[in-house]
C-alpha atoms as a PDB file:
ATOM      1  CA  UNK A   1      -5.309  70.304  53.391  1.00  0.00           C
ATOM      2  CA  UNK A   2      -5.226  66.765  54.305  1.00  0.00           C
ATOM      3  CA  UNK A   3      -1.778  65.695  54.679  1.00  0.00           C
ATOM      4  CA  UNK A   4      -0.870  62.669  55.949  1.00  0.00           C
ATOM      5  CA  UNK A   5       2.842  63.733  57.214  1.00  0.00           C
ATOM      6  CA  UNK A   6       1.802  65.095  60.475  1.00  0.00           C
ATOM      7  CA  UNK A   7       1.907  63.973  64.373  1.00  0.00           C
ATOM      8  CA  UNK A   8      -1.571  62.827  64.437  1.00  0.00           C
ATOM      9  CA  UNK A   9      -2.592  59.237  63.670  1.00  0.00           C
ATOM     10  CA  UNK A  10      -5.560  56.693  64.606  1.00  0.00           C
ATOM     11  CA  UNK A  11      -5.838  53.381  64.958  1.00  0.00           C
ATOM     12  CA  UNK A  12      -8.351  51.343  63.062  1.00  0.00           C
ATOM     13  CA  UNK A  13     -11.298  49.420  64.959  1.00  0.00           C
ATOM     14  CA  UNK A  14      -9.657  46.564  62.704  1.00  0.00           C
ATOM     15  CA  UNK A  15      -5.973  47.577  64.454  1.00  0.00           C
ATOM     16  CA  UNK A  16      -7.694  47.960  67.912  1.00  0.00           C
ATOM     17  CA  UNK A  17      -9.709  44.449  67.637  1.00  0.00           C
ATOM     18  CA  UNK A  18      -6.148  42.623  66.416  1.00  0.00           C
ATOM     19  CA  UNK A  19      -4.169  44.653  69.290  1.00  0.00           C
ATOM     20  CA  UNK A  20      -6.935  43.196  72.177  1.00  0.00           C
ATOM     21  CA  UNK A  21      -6.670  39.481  70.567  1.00  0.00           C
ATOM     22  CA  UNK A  22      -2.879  39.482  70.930  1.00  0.00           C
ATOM     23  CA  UNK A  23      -3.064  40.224  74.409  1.00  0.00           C
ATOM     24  CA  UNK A  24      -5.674  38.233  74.950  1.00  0.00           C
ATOM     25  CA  UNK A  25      -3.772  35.483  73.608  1.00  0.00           C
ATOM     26  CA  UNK A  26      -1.043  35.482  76.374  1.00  0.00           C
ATOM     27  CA  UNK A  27      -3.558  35.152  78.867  1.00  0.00           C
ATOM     28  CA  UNK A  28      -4.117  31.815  80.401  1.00  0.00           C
ATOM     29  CA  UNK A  29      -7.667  30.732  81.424  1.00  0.00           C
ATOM     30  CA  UNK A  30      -8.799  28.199  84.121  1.00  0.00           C
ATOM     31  CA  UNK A  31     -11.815  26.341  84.400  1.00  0.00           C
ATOM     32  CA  UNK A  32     -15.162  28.293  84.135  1.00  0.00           C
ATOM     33  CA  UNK A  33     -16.201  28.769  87.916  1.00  0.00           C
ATOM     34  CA  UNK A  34     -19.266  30.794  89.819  1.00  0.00           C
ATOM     35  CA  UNK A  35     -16.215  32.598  91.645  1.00  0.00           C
ATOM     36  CA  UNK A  36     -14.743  35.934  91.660  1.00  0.00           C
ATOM     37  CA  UNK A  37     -11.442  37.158  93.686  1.00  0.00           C
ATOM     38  CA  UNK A  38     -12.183  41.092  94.438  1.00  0.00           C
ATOM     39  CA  UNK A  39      -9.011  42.371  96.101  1.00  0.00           C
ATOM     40  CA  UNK A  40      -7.294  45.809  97.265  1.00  0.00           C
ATOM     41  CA  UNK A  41     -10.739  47.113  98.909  1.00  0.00           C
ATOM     42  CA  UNK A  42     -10.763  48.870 102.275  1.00  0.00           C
ATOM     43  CA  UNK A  43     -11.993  45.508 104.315  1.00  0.00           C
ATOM     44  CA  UNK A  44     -12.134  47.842 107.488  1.00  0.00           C
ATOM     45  CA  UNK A  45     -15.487  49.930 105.634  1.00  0.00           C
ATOM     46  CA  UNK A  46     -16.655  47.332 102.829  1.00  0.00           C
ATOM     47  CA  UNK A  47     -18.662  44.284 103.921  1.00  0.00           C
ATOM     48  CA  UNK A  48     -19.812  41.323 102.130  1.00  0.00           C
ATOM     49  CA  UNK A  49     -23.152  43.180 101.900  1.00  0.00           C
ATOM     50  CA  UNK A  50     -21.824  45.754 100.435  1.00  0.00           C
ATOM     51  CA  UNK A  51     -19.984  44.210  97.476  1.00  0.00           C
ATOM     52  CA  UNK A  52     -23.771  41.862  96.873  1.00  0.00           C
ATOM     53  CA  UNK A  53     -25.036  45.217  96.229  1.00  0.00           C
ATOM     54  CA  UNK A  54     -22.756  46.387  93.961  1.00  0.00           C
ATOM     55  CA  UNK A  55     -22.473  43.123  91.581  1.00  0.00           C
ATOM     56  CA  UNK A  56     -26.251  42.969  91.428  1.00  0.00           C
ATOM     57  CA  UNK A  57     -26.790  46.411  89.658  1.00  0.00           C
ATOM     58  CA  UNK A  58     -24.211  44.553  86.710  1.00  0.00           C
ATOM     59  CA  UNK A  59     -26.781  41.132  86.768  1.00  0.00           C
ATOM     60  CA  UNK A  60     -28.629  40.663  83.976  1.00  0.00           C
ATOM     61  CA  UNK A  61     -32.658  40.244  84.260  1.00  0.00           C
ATOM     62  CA  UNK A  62     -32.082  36.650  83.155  1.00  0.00           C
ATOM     63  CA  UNK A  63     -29.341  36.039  85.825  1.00  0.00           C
ATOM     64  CA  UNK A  64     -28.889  36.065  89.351  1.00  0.00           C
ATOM     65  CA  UNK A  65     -26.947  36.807  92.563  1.00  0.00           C
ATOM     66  CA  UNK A  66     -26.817  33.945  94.990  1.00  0.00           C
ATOM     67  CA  UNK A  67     -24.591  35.114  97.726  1.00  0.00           C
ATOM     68  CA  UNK A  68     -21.193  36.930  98.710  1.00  0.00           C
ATOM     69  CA  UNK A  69     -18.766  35.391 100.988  1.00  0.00           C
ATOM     70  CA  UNK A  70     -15.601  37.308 101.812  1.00  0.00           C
ATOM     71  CA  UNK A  71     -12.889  34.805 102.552  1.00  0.00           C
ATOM     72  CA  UNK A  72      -9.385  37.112 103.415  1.00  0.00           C
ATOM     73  CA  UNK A  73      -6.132  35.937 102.283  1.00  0.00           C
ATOM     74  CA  UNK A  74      -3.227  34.726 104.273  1.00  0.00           C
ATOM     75  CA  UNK A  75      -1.584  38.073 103.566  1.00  0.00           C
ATOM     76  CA  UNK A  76      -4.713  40.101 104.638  1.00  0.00           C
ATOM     77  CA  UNK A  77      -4.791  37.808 107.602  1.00  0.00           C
ATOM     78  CA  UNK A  78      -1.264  38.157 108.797  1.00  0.00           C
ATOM     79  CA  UNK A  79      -1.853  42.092 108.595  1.00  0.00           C
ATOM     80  CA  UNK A  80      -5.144  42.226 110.118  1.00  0.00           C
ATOM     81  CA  UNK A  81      -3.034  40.370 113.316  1.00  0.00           C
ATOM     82  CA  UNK A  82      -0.740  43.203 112.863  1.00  0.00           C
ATOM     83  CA  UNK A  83      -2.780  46.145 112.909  1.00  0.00           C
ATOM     84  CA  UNK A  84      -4.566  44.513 115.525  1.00  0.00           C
ATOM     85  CA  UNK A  85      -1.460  44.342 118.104  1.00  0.00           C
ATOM     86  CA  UNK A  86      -0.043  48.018 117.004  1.00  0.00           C
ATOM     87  CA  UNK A  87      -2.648  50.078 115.666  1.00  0.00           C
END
């Protein structure tokens, strides 16, 4: 029979679409740049190579790929100096 009382529910795509706007809301946005920050990689194995071919399977036939430049944070920079001296 189809009764309503039970465990099971679903969520609209109405419910879903009003859920994802009210999150979005609370997000701030910046100025519109060509950048990207891609973080929490293994820098040891990934290169800037690497990540160029990655992003250019997701570029659209219209767009393109100009270059990647991998600029490491302060942190990443202060830990690379440690694992450097001990390993």
């Amino acid at each position: 029979s189809d009764d309503d009382s039970g465990d099971d529910f679903s969520i609209t795509d109405e419910e879903e679409s009003d859920d994802e706007t009210a999150k979005q809301g609370d997000i701030s946005y910046g100025d519109e740049t060509h950048r990207i920050a891609i973080v929490n990689l293994d820098w040891d194995h990934i290169r800037a190579v690497d990540i160029f071919a990655s992003l250019a399977s997701f570029v659209p036939d219209s767009g393109s790929l100009r270059k990647v430049t991998v600029y490491p944070s302060e942190l990443g920079m202060k830990r690379m100096e440690v694992e450097a001296k001990f390993g």
